[in-house]
Structure formats: C-alpha cells, structure tokens
Protein backbone atom coordinates (compact mmCIF):
# COMPACT_ATOMS: atom_id res chain seq x y z
CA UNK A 1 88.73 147.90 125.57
CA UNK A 2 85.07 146.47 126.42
CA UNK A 3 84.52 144.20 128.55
CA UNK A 4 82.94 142.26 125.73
CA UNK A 5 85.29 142.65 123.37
CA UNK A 6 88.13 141.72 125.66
CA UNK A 7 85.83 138.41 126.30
CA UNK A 8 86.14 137.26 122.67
CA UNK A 9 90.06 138.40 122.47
CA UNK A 10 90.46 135.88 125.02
CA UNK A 11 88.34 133.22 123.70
CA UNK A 12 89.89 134.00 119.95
CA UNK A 13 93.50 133.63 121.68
CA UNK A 14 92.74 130.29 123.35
CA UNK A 15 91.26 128.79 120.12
CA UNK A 16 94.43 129.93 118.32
CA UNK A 17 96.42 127.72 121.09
CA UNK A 18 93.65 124.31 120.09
CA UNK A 19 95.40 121.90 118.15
CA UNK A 20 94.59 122.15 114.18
CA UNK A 21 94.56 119.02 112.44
CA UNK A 22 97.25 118.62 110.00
CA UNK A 23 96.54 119.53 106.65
CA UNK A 24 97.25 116.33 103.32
CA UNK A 25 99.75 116.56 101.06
CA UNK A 26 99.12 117.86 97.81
CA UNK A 27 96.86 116.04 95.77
CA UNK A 28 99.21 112.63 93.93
CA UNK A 29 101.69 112.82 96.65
CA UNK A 30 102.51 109.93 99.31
CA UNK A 31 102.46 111.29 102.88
CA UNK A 32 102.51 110.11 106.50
CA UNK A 33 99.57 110.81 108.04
CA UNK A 34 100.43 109.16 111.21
CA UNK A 35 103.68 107.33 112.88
CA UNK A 36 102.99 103.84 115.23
CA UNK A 37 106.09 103.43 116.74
CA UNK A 38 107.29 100.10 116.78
CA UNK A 39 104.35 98.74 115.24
CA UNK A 40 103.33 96.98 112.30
CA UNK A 41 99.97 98.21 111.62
CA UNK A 42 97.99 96.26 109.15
CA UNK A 43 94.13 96.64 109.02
CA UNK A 44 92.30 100.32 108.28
CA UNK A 45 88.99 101.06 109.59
CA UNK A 46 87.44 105.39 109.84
CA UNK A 47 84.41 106.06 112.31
CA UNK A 48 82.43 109.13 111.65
CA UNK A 49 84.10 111.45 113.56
CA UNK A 50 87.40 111.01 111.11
CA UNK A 51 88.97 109.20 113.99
CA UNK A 52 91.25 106.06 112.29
CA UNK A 53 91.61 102.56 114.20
CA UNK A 54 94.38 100.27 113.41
CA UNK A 55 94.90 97.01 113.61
CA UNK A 56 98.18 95.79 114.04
CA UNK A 57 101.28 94.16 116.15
CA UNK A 58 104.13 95.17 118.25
CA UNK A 59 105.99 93.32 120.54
CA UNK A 60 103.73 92.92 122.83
CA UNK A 61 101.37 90.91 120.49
CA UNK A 62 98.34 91.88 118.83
CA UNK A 63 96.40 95.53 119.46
CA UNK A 64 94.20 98.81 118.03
CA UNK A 65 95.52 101.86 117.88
CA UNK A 66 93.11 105.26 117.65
CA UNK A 67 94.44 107.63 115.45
CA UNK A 68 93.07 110.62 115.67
CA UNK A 69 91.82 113.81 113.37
CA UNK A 70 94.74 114.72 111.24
CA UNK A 71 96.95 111.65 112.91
CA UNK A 72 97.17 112.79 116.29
CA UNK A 73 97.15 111.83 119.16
CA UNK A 74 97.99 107.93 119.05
CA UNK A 75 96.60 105.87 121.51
CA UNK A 76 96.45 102.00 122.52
CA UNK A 77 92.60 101.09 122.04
CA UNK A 78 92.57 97.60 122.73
CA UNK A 79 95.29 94.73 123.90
CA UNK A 80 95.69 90.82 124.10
CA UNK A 81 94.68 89.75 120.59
CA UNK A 82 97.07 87.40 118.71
CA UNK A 83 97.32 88.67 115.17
CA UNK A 84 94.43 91.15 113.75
CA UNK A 85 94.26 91.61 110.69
CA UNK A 86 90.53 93.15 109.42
CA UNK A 87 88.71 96.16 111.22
CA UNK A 88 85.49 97.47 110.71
CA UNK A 89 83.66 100.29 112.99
CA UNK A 90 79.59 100.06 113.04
CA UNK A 91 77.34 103.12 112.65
CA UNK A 92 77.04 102.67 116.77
CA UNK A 93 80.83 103.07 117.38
CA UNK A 94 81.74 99.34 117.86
CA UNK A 95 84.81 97.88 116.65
CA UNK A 96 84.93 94.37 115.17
CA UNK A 97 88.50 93.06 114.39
CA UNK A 98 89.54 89.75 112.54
CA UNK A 99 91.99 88.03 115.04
CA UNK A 100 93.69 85.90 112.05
CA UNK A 101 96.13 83.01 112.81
CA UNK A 102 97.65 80.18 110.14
CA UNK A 103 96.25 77.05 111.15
CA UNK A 104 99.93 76.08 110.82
CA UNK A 105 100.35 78.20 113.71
CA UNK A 106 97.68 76.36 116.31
CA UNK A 107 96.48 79.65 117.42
CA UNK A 108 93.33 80.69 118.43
CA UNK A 109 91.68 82.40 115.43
CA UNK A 110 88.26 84.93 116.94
CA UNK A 111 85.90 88.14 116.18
CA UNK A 112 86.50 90.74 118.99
CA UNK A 113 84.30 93.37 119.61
CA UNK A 114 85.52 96.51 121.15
CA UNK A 115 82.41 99.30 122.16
CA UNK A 116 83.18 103.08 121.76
CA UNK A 117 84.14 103.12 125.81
CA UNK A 118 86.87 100.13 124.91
CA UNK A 119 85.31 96.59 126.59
CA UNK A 120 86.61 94.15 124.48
CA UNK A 121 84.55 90.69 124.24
CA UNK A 122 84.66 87.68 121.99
CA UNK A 123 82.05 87.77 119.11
CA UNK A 124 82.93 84.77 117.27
CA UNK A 125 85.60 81.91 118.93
CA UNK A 126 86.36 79.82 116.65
CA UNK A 127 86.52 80.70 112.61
CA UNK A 128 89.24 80.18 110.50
CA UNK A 129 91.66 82.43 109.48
CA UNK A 130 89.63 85.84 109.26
CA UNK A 131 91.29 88.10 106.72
CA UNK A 132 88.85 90.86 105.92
CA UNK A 133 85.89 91.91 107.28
CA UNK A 134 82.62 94.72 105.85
CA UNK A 135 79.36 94.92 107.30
CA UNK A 136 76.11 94.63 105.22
CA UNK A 137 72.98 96.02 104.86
CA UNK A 138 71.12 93.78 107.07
CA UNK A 139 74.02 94.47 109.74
CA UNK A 140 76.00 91.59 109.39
CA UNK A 141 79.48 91.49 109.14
CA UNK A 142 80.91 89.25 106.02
CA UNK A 143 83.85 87.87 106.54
CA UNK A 144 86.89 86.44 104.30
CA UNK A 145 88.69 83.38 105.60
CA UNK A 146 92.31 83.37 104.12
CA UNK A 147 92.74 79.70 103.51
CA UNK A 148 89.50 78.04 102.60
CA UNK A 149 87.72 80.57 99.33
CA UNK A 150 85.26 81.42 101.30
CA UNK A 151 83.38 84.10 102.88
CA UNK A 152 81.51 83.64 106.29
CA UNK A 153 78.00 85.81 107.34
CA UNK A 154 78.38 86.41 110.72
CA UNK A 155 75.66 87.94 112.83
CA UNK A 156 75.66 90.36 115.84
CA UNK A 157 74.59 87.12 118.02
CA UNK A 158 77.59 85.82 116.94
CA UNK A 159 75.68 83.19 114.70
CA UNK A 160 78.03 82.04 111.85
CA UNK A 161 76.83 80.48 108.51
CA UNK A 162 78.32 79.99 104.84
CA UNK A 163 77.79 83.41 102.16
CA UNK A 164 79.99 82.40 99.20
CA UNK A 165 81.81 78.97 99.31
CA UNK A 166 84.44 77.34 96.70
CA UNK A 167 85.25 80.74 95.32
CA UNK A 168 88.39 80.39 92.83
CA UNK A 169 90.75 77.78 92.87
CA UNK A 170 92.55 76.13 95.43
CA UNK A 171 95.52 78.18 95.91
CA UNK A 172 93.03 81.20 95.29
CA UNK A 173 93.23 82.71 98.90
CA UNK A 174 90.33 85.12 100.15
CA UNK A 175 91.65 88.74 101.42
CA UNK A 176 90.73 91.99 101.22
CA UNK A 177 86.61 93.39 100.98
CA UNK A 178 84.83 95.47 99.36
CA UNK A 179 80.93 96.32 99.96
CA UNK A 180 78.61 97.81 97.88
CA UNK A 181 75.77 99.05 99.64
CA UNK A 182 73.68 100.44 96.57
CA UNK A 183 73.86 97.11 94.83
CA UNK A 184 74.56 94.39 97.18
CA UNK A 185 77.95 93.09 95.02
CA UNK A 186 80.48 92.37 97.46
CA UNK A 187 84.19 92.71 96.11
CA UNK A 188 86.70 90.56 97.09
CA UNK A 189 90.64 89.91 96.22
CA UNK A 190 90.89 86.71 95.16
CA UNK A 191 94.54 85.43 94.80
CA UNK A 192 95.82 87.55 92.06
CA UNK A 193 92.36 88.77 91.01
CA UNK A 194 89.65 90.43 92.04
CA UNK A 195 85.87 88.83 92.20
CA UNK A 196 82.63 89.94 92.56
CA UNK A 197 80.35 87.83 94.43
CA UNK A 198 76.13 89.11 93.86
CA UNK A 199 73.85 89.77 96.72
CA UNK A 200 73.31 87.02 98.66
CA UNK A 201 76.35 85.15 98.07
CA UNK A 202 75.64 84.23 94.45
CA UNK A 203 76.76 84.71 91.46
CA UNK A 204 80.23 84.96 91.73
CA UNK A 205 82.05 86.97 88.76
CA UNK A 206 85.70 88.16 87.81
CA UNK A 207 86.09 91.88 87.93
CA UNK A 208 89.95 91.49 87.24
CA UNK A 209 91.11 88.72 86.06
CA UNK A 210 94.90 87.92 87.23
CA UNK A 211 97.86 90.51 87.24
CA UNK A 212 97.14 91.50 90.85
CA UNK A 213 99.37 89.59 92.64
CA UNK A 214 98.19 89.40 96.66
CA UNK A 215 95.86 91.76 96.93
CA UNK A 216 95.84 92.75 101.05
CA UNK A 217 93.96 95.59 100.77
CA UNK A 218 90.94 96.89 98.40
CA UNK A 219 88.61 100.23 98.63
CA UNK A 220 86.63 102.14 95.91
CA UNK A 221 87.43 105.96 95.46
CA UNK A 222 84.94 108.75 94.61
CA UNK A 223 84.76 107.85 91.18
CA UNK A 224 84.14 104.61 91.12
CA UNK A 225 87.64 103.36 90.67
CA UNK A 226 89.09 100.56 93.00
CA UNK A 227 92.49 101.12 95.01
CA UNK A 228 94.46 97.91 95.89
CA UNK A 229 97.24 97.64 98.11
CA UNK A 230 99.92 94.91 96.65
CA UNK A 231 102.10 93.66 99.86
CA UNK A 232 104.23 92.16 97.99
CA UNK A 233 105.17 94.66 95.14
CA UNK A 234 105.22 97.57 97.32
CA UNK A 235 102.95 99.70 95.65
CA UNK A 236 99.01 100.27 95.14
CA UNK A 237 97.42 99.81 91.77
CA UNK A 238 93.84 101.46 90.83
CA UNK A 239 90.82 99.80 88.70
CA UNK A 240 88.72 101.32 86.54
CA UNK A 241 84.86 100.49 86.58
CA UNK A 242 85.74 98.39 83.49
CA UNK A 243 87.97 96.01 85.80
CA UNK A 244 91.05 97.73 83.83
CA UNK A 245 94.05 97.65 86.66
CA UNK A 246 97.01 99.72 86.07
CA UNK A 247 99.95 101.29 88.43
CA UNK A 248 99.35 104.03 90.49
CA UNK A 249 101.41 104.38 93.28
CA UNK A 250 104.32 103.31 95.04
CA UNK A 251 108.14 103.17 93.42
CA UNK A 252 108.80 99.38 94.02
CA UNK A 253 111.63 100.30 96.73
CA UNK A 254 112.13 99.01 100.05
CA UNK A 255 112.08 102.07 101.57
CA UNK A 256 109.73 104.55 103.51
CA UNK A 257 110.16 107.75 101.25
CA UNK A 258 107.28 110.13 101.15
CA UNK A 259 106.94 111.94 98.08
CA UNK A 260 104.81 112.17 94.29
CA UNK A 261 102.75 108.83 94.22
CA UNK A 262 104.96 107.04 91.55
CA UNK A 263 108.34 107.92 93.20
CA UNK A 264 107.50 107.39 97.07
CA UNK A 265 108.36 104.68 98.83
CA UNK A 266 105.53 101.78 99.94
CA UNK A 267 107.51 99.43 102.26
CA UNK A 268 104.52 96.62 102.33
CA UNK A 269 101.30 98.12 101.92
CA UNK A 270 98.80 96.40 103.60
CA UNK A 271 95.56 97.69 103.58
CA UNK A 272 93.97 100.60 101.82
CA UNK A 273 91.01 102.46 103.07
CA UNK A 274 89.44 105.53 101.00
CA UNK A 275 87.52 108.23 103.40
CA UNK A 276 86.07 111.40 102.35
CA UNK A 277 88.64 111.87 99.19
CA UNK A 278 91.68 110.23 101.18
CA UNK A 279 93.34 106.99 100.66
CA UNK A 280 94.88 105.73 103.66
CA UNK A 281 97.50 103.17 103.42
CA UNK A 282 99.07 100.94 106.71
CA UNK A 283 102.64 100.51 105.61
CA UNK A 284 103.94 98.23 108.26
CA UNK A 285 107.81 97.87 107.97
CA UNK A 286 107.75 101.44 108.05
CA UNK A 287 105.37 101.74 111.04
CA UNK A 288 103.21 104.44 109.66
CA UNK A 289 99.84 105.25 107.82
CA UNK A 290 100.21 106.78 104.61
CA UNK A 291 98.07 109.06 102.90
CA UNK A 292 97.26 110.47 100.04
CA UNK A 293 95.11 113.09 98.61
CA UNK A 294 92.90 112.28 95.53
CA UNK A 295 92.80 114.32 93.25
CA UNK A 296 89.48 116.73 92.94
CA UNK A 297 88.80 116.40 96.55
CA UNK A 298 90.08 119.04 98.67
CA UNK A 299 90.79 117.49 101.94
CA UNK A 300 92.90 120.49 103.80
CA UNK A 301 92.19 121.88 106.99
CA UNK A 302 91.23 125.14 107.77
CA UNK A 303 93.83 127.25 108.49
CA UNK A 304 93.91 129.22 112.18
CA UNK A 305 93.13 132.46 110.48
CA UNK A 306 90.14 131.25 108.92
CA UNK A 307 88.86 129.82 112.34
CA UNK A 308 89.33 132.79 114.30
CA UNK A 309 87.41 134.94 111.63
CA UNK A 310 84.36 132.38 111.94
CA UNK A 311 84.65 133.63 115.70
CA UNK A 312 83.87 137.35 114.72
CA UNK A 313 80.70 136.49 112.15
C-alpha cells in the first residue's frame, strides 16, 4: 500500500466514525426529531446552519435549548428567563425570545437577546405578554401580545411603538406569526382565526375565518399552504392559499405515538416551524420535537457510503 493511499484509508475510516445526522421519516409520517428531557419545549426558531433553538421550561424555570443537525446533541443555550414562549434567530446569529407572563401572574414580562457566543441581555423590559415574535424587512422584530389584539414593532434599540392595534374582538387573543417578506402581509392567529394584517400595520383582513380553535403555532410550507399547530385539539391543521383549513395531522389522543400523520399522537402541539421541506412541531407533554417530512421535498441525509465515495472523486 502507498503511502498516499494509506493517507486517505485513514482519513476515509475516521469520517466513517463522524456522526451522520439522522435521516426524517418518510414523507406524511410523525417523527421525533429530538427528545428534551424533562422539558416542556414550546417556541421553534432554525438558524442557517440547520441548528434548532427551543424555547421552553423545566423545573428549573424558563431556558433555550440548541438542537442540533439531525437532533443531536442537546444543549442548555440560555437560563433564568421566566416563561418564553416566541424565538426568532437574526441573519447575524442572535436570538430574541418572548419572555411571556399572565398579568394575572405579576411577573416580569421582557425581550432577551442571546448572541451566537450565548450573552444574554434584556432588549425590551417591560411589554406585555409577548406571544410570538418575526422579524421584518427593515429588521425589526414584530411582536404579538397575548392579551391586548395587538402587535408591537420593536426595534434593535429596543424602541417599542404600536404596528396593528384593536385587532379582533375582545376575547380575540394575539398568538402565533407569520411574515411575508415578498409582500409585507404579516399573518397572525387570531383567537380561532387567522388574520392578515398589510404592510405597515394596516389593513387588517381575515384569511380564515373561525374553526381554528387556539392557534399556538403558524408557518407556511413550500407551497404556499399554512401549517397550524392547535394546543388544544392535539393535532395540526393546514390552509390552503384560499384560507381553506382542513385536518392534517395529529390523531386527537393524549399520547406521544409516532407514526402516519393522521394516526400519530400530538400531545399539545405548540408551535410549528417549516425549514427547508420539514415541519417541526414542539410537543411539550411529551418533551420532544416532532417532525415531519413534506411531501416532494427530500430531506434525508446522505448515507456514509455516499460520503466516503465523495472522498475518492
């Protein structure tokens, strides 16, 4: 044997031993991507390095989790927040997370930002009841406040002014975002519906009208149809374009079951996140991130045989 050719033996043999990420499920089925032991993870946010952060508690209060490529490893990102909820990652790495508290509760309701290297300061102190949060075109984050139908601009200075005010009716609470950066329209679960509020704040439209339930989590898939998670009913419905909703995943059950989308189990799903051709759902009762694989978008990893012939080209 060569010395050279021994040199990439050795090299192909110690990539074989690198950890592959895990390929998805087959396309329509319900998988866990990635376990959070003890945790009830809640808000969904990708960078673009396919790394996942979670937002979520345990009992040791309020944190972010990193998951990541192919949901491993899982690490603690960030500690001593009360009860986040929203999570958004910048072009730049930063994490902003929605710190949401009832005002029943009396506690302390903030924007934290976390940078790529984990320094966690307070962006915004005092705003109530942060839900959701997306982050414009201009590079502002909008933000939905649970309990008062509206949605708040908030700037990277921390400077926070009205966007959309009085949206729905009184018992219409603001949740889960949507942003669409080709248009402007921001998307936004509105009690049991689902509104669509025009550049700038105004006008503000139905998309879906009722049906919904609470809709705690909201993304748009590659074909322009809308994915909402239903806490509640323990499942995820999708929207066409045409604002038509229907069911398309999740069995109703209490129960944690992986399996084909209308059978598994969705214990409470509370956010939904879509990411090149993968909807990831946090399922907190059950501790874990679900995924699943939609259909026409091939999402599996390469497999080690494929890697180590890329070695010899």
């Amino acid at each position: 044997m060569t010395p050279r050719v021994a040199v990439r033996l050795t090299f192909a043999l110690l990539f074989l031993t690198l950890p592959v990420p895990r390929a998805f499920g087959a396309a329509d089925d319900v998988t866990t991507y990635a376990t959070i032991t003890g945790a009830g993870p809640f808000g969904l946010a990708l960078d673009s390095n396919q790394n996942l952060f979670v937002a979520g508690t345990d009992g040791g209060g309020g944190k972010v989790w990193k998951v990541g490529p192919g949901g491993s490893p899982v690490t603690v990102f960030a500690t001593g927040m009360t009860e986040p909820h929203g999570v958004v990652v910048d072009a730049s790495g930063n994490v902003f997370v929605a710190d949401w508290a009832s005002p029943a509760n009396f506690l302390p309701t903030r924007i934290w930002k976390i940078t790529p290297a984990g320094v966690k300061t307070i962006l915004v102190g005092a705003i109530t009841s942060p839900y959701d949060m997306v982050i414009d075109n201009s590079g502002d984050l909008l933000v939905s406040e649970w309990g008062t139908q509206r949605v708040q601009r908030v700037t990277m200075a921390g400077v926070v002014s009205d966007y959309a005010t009085a949206i729905g009716g009184a018992s219409d609470e603001a949740s889960a975002l949507f942003y669409d950066s080709a248009t402007g329209n921001l998307y936004m679960g509105s009690g049991a519906s689902i509104r669509i509020i025009g550049p700038g704040g105004s006008p503000v439209s139905l998309f879906v009208n009722g049906g919904l339930g609470a809709v705690y989590g909201l993304d748009r898939g590659p074909n322009g149809e809308f994915y909402v998670a239903r806490y509640s009913s323990r499942n995820l419905y999708v929207v066409t374009p045409g604002g038509s909703a229907s069911l398309y995943a999740g069995s109703g059950s209490l129960n944690c079951a992986d399996g084909p989308r209308l059978s598994a189990g969705l214990s409470s799903p509370n956010s939904a996140r879509v990411h090149n051709g993968v909807l990831y759902i946090a399922d907190g009762p059950c501790h874990k991130i679900r995924s699943i694989n939609l259909p026409g978008v091939s999402a599996a990893a390469p497999s080690s045989w494929g890697r180590l012939k890329a070695i010899y080209r």
